[in-house]
C-alpha atoms as a PDB file:
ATOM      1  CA  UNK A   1     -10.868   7.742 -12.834  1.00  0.00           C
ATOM      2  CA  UNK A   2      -8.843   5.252 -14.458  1.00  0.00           C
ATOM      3  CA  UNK A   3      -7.394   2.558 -12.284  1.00  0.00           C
ATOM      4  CA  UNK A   4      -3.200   2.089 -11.270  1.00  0.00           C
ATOM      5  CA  UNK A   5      -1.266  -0.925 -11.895  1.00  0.00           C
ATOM      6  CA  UNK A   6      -0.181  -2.138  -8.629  1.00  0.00           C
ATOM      7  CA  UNK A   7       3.014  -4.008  -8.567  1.00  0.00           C
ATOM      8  CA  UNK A   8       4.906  -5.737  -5.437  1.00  0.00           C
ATOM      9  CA  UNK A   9       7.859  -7.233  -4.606  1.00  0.00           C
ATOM     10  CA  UNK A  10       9.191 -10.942  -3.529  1.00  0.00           C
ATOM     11  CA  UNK A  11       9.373  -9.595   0.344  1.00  0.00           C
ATOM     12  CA  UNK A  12       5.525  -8.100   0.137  1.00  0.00           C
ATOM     13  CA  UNK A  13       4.519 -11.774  -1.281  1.00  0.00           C
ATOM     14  CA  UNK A  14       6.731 -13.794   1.714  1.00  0.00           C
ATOM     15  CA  UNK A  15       5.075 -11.028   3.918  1.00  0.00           C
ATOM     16  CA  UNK A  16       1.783 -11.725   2.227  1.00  0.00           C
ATOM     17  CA  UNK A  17       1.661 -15.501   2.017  1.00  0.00           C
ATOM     18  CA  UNK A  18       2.638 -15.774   6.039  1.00  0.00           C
ATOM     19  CA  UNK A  19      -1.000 -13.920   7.004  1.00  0.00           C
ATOM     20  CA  UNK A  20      -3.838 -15.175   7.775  1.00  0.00           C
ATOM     21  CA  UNK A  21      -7.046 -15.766   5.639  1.00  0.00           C
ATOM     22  CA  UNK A  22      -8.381 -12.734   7.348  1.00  0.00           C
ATOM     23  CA  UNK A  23      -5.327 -10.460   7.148  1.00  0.00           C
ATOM     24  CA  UNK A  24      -5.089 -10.888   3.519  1.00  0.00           C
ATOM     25  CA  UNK A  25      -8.869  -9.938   2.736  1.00  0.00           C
ATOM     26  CA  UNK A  26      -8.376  -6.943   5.206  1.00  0.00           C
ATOM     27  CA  UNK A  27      -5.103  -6.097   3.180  1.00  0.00           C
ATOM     28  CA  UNK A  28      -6.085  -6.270  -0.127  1.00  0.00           C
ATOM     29  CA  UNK A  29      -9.581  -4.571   0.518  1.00  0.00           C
ATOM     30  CA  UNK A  30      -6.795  -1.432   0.671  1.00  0.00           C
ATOM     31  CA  UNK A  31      -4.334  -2.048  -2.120  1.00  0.00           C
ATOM     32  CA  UNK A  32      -7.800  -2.198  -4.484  1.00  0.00           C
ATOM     33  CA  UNK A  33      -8.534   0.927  -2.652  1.00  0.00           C
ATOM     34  CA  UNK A  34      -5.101   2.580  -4.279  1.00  0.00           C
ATOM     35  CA  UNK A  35      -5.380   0.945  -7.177  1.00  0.00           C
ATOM     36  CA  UNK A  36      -8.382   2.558  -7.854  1.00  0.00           C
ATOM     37  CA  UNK A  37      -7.845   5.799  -6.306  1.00  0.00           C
ATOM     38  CA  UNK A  38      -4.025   6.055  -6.813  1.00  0.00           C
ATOM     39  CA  UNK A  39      -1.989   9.596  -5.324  1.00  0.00           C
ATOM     40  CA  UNK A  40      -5.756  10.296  -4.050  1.00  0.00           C
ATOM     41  CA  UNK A  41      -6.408   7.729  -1.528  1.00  0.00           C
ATOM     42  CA  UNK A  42      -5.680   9.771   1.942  1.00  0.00           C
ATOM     43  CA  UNK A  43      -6.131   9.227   5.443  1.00  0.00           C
ATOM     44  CA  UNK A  44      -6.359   7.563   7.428  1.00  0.00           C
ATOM     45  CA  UNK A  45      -6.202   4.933   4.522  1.00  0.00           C
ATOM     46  CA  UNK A  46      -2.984   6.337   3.621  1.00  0.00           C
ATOM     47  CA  UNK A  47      -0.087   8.715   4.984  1.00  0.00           C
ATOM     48  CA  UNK A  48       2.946  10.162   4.370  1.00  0.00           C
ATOM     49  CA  UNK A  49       6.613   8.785   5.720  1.00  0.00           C
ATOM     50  CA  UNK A  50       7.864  12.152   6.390  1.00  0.00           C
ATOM     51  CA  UNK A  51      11.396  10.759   6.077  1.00  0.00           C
ATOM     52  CA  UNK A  52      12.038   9.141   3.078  1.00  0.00           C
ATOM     53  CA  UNK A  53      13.994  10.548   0.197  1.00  0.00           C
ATOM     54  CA  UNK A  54      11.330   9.057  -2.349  1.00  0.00           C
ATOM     55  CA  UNK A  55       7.711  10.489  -1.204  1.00  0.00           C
ATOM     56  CA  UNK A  56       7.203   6.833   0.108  1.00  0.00           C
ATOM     57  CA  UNK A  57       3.797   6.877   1.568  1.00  0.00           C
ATOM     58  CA  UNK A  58       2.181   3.765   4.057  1.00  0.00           C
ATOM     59  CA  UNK A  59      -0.854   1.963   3.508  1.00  0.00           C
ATOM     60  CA  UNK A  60      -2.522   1.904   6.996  1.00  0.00           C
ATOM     61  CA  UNK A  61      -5.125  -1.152   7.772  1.00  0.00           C
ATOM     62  CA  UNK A  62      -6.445  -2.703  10.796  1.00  0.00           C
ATOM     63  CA  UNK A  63      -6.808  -6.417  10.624  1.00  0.00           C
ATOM     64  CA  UNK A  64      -8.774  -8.219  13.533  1.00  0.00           C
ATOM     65  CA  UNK A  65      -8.053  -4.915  16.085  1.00  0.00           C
ATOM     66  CA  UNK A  66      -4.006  -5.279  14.915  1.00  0.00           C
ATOM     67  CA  UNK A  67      -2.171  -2.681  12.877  1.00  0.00           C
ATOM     68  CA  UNK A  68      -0.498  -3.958   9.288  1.00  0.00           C
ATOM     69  CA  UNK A  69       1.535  -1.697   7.228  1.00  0.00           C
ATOM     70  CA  UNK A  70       2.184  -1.741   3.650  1.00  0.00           C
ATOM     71  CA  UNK A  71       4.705   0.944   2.740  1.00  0.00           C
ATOM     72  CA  UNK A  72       4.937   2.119  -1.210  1.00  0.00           C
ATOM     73  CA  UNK A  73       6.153   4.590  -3.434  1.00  0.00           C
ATOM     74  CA  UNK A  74       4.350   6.083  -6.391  1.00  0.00           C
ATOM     75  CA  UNK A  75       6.440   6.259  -9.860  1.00  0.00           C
ATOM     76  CA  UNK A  76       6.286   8.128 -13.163  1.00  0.00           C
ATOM     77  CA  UNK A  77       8.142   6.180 -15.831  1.00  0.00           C
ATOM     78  CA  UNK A  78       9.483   2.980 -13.391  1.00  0.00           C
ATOM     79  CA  UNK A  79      10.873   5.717 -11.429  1.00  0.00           C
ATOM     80  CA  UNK A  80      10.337   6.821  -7.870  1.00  0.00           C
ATOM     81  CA  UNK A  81       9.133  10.037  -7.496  1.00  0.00           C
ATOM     82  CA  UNK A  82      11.587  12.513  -5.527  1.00  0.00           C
END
């Protein structure tokens, strides 16, 4: 399986450089998880916002017994998928 290029935004890295040593380790243990496993990682890794207008999906982790969320959306083309 061939890995996905995983690209964020200014307000993920403000988000990102304000955690903890700890946090970020237990955060980007997951985003390697989607980049490697793309549209297939699933829960509870991953779920679905049943809302959104873009299939925009959530990145659950745990981090020291807390809950972080990462939401995302995965594109064809630069484009969110509808």
């Amino acid at each position: 399986m061939r890995m996905i290029e995983v690209v964020y935004t200014n307000e993920f890295e403000a988000w990102w450089d304000d955690l903890t040593e700890d946090q970020q380790e237990d955060v980007g243990a997951i985003v390697d998880a989607l980049a490697e496993r793309g549209t297939g990682l699933r829960f509870p890794l991953s779920s679905r916002i049943r809302s959104s207008r873009f299939a925009m999906r959530e990145l659950r982790i745990k981090s020291g017994g807390h809950p972080l969320r990462v939401f995302y959306v995965s594109t064809r083309n630069g484009k969110p998928r509808s």
